[in-house]
C-alpha atoms as a PDB file:
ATOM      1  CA  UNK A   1     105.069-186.170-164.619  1.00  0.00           C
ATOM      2  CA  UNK A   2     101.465-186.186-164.368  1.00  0.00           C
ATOM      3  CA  UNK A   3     101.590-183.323-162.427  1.00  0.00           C
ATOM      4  CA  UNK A   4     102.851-180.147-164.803  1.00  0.00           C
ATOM      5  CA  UNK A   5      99.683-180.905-167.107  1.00  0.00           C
ATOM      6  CA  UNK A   6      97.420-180.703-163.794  1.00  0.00           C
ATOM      7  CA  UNK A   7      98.886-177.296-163.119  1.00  0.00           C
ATOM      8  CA  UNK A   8      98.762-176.346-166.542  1.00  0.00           C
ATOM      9  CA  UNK A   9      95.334-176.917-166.607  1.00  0.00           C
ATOM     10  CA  UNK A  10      94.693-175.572-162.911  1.00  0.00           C
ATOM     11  CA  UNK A  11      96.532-172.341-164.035  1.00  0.00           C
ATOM     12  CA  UNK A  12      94.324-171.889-166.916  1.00  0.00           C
ATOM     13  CA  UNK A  13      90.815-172.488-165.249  1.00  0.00           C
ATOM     14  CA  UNK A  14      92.500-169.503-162.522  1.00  0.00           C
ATOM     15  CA  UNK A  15      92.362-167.273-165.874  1.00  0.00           C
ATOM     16  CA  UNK A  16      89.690-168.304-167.857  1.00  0.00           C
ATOM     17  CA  UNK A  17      87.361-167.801-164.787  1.00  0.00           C
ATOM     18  CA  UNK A  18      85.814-164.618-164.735  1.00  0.00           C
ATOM     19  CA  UNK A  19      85.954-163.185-161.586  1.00  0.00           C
ATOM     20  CA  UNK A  20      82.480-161.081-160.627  1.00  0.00           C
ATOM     21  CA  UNK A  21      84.341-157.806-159.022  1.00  0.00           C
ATOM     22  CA  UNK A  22      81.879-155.105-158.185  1.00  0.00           C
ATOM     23  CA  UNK A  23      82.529-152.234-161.063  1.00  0.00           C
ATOM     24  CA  UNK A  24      82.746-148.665-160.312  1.00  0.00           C
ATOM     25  CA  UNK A  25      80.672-146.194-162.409  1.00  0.00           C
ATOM     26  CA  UNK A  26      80.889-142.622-163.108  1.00  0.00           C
ATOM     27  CA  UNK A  27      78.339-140.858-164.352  1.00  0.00           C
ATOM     28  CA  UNK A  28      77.854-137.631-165.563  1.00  0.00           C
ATOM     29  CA  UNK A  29      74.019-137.188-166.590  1.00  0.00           C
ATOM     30  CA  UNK A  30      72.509-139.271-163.241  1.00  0.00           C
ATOM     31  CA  UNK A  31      71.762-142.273-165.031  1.00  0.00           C
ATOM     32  CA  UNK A  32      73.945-145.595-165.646  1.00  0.00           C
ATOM     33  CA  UNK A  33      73.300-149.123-167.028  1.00  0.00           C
ATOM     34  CA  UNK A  34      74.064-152.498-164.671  1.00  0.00           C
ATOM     35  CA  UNK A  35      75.099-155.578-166.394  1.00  0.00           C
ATOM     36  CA  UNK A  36      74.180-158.822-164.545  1.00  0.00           C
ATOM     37  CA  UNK A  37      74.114-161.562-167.201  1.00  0.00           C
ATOM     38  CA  UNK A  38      75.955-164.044-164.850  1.00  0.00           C
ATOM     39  CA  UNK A  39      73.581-163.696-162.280  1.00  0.00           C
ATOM     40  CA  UNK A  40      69.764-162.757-163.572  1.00  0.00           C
ATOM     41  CA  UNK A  41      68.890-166.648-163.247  1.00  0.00           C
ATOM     42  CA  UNK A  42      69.554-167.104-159.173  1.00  0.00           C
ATOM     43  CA  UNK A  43      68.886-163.248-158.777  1.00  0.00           C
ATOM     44  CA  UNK A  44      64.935-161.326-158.035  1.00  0.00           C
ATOM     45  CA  UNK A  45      65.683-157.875-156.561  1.00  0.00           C
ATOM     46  CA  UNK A  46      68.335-154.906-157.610  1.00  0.00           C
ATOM     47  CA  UNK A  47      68.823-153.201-154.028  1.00  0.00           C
ATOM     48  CA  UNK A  48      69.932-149.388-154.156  1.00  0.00           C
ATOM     49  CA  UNK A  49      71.761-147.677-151.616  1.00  0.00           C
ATOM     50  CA  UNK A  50      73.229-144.115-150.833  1.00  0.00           C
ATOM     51  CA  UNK A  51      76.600-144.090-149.251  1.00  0.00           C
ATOM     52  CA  UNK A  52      75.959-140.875-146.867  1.00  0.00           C
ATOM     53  CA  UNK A  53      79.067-139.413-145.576  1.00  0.00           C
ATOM     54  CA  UNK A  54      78.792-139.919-141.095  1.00  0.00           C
ATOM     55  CA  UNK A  55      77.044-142.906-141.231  1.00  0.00           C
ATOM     56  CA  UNK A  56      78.370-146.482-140.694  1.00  0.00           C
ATOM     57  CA  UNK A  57      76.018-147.781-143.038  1.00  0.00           C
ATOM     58  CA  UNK A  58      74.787-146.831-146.049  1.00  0.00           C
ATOM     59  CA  UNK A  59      71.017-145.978-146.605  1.00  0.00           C
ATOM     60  CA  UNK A  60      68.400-147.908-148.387  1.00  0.00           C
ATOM     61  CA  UNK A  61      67.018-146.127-151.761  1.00  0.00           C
ATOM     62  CA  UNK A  62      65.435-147.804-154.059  1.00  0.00           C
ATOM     63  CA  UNK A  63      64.549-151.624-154.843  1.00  0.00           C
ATOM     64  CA  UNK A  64      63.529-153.388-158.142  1.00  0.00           C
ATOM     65  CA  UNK A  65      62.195-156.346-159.302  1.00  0.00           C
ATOM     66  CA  UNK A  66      64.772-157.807-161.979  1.00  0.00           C
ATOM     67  CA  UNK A  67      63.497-161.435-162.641  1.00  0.00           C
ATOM     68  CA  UNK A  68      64.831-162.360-165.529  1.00  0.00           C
ATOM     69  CA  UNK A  69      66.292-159.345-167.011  1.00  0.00           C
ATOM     70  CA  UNK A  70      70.082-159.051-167.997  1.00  0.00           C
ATOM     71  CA  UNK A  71      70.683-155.523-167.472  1.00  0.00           C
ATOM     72  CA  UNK A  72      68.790-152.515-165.544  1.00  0.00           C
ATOM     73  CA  UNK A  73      69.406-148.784-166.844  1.00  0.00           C
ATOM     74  CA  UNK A  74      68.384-146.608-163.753  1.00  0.00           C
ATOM     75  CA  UNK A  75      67.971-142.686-163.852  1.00  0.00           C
ATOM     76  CA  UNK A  76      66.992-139.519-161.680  1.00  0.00           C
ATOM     77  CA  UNK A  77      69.911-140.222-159.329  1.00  0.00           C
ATOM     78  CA  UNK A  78      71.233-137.175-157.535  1.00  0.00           C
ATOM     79  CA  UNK A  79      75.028-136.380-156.926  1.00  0.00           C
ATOM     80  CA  UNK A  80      76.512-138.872-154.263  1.00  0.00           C
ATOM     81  CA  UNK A  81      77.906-142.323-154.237  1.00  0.00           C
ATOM     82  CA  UNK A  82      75.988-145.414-154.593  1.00  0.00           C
ATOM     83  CA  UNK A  83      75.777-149.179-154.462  1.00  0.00           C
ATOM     84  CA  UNK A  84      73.806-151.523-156.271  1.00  0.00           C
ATOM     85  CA  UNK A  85      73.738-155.003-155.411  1.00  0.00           C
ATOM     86  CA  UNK A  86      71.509-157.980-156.036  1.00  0.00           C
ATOM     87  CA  UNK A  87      69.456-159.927-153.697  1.00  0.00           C
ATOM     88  CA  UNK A  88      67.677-163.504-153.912  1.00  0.00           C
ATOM     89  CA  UNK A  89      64.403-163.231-151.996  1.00  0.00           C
ATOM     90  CA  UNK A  90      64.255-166.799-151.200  1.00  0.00           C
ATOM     91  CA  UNK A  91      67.671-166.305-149.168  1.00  0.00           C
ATOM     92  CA  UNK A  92      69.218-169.139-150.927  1.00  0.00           C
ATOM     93  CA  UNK A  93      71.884-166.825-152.567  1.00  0.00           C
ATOM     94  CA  UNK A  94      73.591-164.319-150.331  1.00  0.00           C
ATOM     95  CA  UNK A  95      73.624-160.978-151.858  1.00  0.00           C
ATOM     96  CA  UNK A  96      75.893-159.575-154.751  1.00  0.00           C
ATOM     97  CA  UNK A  97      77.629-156.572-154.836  1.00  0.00           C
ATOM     98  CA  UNK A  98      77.251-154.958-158.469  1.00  0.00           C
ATOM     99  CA  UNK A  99      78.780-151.871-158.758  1.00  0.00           C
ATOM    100  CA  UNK A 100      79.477-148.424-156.638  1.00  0.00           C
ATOM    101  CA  UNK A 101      78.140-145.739-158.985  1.00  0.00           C
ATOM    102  CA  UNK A 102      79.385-141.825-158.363  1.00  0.00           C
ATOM    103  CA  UNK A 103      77.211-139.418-159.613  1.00  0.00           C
ATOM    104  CA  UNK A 104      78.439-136.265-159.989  1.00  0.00           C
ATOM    105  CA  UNK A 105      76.217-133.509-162.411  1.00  0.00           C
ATOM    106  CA  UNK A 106      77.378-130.970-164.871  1.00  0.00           C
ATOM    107  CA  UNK A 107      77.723-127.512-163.705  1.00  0.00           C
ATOM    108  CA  UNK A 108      74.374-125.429-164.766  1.00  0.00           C
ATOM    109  CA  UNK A 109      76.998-123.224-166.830  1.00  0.00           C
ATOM    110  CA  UNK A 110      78.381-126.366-168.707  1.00  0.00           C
ATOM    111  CA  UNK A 111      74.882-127.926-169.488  1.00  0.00           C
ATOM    112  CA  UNK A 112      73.697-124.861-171.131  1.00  0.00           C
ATOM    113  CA  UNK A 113      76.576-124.051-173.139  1.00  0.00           C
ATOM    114  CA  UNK A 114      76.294-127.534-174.622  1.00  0.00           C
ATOM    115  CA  UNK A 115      72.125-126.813-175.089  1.00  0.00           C
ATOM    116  CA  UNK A 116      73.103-123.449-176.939  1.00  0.00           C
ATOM    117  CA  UNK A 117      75.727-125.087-178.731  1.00  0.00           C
ATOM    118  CA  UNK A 118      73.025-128.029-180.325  1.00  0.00           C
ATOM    119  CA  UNK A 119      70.375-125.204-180.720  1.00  0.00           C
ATOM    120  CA  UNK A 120      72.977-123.423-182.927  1.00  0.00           C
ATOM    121  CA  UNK A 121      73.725-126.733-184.977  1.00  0.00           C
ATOM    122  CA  UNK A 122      69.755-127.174-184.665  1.00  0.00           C
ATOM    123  CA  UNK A 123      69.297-123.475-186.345  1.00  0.00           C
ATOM    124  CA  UNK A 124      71.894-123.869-189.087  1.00  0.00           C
ATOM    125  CA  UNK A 125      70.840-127.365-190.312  1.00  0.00           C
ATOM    126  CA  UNK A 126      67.266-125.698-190.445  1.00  0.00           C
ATOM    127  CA  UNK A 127      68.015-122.724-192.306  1.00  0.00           C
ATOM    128  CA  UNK A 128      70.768-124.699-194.932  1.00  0.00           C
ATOM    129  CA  UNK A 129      67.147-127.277-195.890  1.00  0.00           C
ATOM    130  CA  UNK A 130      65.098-124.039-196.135  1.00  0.00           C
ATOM    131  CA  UNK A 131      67.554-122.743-198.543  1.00  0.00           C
ATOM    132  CA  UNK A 132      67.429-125.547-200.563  1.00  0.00           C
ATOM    133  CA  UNK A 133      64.190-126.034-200.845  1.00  0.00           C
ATOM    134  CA  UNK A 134      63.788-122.407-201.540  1.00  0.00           C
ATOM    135  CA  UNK A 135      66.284-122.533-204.641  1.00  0.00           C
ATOM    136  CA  UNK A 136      64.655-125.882-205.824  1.00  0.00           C
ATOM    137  CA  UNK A 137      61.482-124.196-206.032  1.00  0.00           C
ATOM    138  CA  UNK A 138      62.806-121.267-207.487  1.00  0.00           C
ATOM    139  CA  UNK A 139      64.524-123.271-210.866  1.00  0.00           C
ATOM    140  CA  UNK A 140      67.901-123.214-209.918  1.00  0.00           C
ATOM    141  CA  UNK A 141      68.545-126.896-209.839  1.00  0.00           C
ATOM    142  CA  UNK A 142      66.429-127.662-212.793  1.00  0.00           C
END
């Protein structure tokens, strides 16, 4: 009878272990945030690489230094796919996989609709203050 409280407890160390999948990221804008909390104490270097379409592997970017940070935010990526993993440059750890991040930009047409759009909010919050300041100098909330 032993046995149905070892599985019990088995079967909840299975769920209460978090498992370290590699996300996937979209972003809009080019930039994105990685999250590795779990693994910033065995972990140096944040490896970048470009999946390119043709090519069995994919193709180095970028590399950072990460020691002891939790979390990178990383910007100025163009459209494409791309894979972020961590590295221990001692070689005692073997590499994590992170996340795959797809980039993929705004139109031109839909970024500056949404700049004319804040100018216009930008404009009318300006000229509503001016206004008020006008008719408080004026007497009329006196």
């Amino acid at each position: 009878m032993r046995t149905i409280p070892t599985l019990l407890l088995g079967l909840l160390l299975m769920i209460c272990t978090p498992v370290h999948a590699a996300q996937t990221l979209e972003s809009r804008e080019g930039y994105f945030v990685l999250e590795f909390e779990n693994h910033s104490s065995a972990y140096d270097s944040l490896e970048i690489f470009q999946m390119v379409e043709g090519k069995p592997a994919p193709v180095a970017v970028q590399t950072f230094d990460v020691t002891g940070q939790r979390q990178a935010t990383l910007s100025g990526f163009a459209n494409g796919e791309y894979l972020a993993r961590l590295i221990d440059s001692s070689g005692e750890h073997s590499p994590v996989e992170l996340a795959r991040v797809q980039v993929t930009h705004r139109s031109l047409y839909q970024a500056l609709a949404l700049f004319v759009l804040g100018l216009a909010a930008f404009l009318m919050l300006l000229g509503i203050l001016l206004s008020f300041v006008r008719r408080e100098r004026d007497g009329h909330y006196a």
